[in-house]
Protein backbone atom coordinates (compact mmCIF):
# COMPACT_ATOMS: atom_id res chain seq x y z
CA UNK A 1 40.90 -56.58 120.51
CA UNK A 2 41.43 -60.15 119.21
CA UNK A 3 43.63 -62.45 120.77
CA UNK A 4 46.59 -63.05 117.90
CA UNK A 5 45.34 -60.85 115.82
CA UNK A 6 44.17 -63.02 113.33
CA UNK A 7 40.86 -62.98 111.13
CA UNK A 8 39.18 -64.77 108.53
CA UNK A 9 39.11 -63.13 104.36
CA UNK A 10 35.65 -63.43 103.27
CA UNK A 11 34.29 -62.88 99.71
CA UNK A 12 30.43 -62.92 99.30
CA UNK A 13 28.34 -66.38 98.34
CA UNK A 14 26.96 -66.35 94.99
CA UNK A 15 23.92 -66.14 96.73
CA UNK A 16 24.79 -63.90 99.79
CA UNK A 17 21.68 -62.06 101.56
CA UNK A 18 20.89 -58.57 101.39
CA UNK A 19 23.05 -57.21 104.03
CA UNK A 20 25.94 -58.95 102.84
CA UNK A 21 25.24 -57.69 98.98
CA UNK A 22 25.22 -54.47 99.95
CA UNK A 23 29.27 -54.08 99.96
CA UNK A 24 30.60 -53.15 97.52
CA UNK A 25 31.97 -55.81 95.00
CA UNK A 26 35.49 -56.19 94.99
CA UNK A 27 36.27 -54.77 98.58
CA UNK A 28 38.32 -56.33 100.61
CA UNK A 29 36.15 -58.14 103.79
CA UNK A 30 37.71 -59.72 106.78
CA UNK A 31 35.94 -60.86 109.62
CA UNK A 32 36.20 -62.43 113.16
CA UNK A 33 33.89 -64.44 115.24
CA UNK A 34 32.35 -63.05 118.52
CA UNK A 35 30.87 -64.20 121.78
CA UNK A 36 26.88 -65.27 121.62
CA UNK A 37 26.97 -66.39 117.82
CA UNK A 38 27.83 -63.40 116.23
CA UNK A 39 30.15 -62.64 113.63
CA UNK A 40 32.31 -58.85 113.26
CA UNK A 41 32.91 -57.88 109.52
CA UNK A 42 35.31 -54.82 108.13
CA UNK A 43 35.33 -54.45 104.49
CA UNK A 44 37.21 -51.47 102.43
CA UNK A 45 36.07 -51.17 98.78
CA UNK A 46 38.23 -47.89 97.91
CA UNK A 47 34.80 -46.18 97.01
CA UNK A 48 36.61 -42.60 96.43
CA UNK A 49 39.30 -44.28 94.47
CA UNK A 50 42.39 -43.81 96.64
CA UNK A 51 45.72 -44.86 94.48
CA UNK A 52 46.79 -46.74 97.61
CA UNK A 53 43.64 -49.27 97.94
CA UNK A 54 43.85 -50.11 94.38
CA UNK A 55 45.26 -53.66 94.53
CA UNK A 56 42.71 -55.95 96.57
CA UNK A 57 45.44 -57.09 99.04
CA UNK A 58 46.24 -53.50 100.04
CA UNK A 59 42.21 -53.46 100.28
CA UNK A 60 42.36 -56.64 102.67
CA UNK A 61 45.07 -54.92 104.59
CA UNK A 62 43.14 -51.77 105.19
CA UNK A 63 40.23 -53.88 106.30
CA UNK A 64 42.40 -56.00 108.55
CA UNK A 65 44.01 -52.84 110.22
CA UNK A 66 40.84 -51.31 111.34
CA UNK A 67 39.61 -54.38 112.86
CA UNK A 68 42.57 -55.29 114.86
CA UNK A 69 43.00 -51.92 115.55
CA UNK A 70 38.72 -51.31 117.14
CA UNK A 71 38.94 -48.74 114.40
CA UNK A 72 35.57 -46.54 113.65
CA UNK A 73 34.05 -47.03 110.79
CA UNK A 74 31.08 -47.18 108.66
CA UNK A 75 32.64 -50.10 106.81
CA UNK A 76 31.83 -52.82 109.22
CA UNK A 77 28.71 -55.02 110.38
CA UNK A 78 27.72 -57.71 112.66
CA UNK A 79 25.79 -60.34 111.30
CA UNK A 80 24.27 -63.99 113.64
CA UNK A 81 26.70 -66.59 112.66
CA UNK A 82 24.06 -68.38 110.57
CA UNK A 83 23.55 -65.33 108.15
CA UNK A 84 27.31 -65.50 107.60
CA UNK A 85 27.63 -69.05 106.68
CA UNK A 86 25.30 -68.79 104.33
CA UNK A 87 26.36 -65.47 102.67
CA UNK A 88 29.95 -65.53 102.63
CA UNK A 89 33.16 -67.79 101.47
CA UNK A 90 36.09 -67.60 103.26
CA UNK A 91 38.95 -67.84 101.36
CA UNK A 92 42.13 -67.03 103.75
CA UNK A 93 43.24 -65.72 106.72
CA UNK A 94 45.24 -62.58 107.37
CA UNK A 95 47.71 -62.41 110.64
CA UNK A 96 49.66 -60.00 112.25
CA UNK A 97 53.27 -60.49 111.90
CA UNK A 98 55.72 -62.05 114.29
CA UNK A 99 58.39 -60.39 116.13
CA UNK A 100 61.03 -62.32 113.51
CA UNK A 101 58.89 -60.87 110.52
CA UNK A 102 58.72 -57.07 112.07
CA UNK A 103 62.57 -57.45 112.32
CA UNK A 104 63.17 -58.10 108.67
CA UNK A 105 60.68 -55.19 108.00
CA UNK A 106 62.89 -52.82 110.41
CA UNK A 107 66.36 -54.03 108.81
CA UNK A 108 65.13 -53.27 105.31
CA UNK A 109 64.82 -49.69 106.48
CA UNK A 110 68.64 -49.61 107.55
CA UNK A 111 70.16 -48.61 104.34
CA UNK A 112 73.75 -48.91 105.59
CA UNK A 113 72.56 -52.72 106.33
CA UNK A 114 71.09 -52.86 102.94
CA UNK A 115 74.45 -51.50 101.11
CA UNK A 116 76.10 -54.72 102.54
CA UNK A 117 74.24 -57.48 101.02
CA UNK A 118 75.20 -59.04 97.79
CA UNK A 119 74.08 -58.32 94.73
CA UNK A 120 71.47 -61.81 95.10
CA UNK A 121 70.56 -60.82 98.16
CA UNK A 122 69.52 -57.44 97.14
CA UNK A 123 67.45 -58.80 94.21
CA UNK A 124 65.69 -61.17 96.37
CA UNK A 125 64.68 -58.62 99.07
CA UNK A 126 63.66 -56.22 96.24
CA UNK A 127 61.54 -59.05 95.10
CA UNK A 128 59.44 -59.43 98.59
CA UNK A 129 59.71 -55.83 99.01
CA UNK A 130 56.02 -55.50 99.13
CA UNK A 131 54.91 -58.53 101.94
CA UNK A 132 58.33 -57.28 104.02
CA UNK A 133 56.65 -54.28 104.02
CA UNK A 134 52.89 -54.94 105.07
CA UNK A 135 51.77 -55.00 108.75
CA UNK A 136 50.11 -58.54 107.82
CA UNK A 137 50.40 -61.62 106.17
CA UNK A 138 48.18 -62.98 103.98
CA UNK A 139 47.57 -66.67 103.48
CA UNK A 140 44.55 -67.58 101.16
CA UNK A 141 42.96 -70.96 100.99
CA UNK A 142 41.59 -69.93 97.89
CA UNK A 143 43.51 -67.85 95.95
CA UNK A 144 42.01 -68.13 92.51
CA UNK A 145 38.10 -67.03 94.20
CA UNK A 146 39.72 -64.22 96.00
CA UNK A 147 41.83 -62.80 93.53
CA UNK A 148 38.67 -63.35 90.60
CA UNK A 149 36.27 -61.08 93.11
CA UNK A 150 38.59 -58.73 94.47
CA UNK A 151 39.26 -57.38 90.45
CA UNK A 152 35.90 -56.76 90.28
């Protein structure tokens, strides 16, 4: 759907309108901009509790996959460009991951490959376990306002 699959992390202006205040707090909102002023939104807010969209990164994620991905949903809106500046804060972006970063993914799932590393090299993979293993990366600009909302 969008070319390089990248999008903009939102979080909601201290002073966002209506349609904007309507999602639920915490939930993880990315967005990308359209043709003709217009601005696509996804959010995931883990309403029913899942255990696997506790952490608001794994909320992000889930947000992120659906809109790459055209995914239906009732999480998403379009809002005019304007009504987004004004209601939301971007504070990152969240990418699809390169060809290099899918092939450290696919060798961590080689166990024979795994056996062979040294003992350092095991603890540091085991350290990034969790970003080898996401479809996306997540860079914030502003790590501190993201993080604060999305433990709402």
């Amino acid at each position: 759907m969008q070319s390089g699959k990248t999008a903009t992390i939102y979080v909601p202006a201290a002073d966002a309108e209506a349609c904007v205040a309507q999602i639920d707090a915490g939930s993880g909102i990315v967005g990308v901009a359209l043709p003709g002023g217009q601005v696509l939104l996804h959010y995931e807010g883990n309403r029913y509790g899942a255990e696997n969209l506790q952490r608001y990164d794994d909320r992000v994620h889930q947000a992120a996959g659906r809109l790459f991905q055209n995914y239906p949903t009732m999480a998403r809106m379009q809002l005019p460009a304007d009504v987004a500046s004004r209601s939301l804060v971007a504070v990152g972006t969240i990418r699809q991951k390169t060809e290099a970063e899918r092939a450290e993914r696919d060798l961590t799932r080689d166990m024979s490959r795994i056996a062979r590393l040294s003992a350092g090299e095991r603890q540091d993979l085991a350290q990034r376990w969790d970003a080898i293993q996401a479809p996306y990366v997540i860079e914030f600009s502003n790590e501190d306002l993201a993080r604060s909302y999305g433990e709402r």
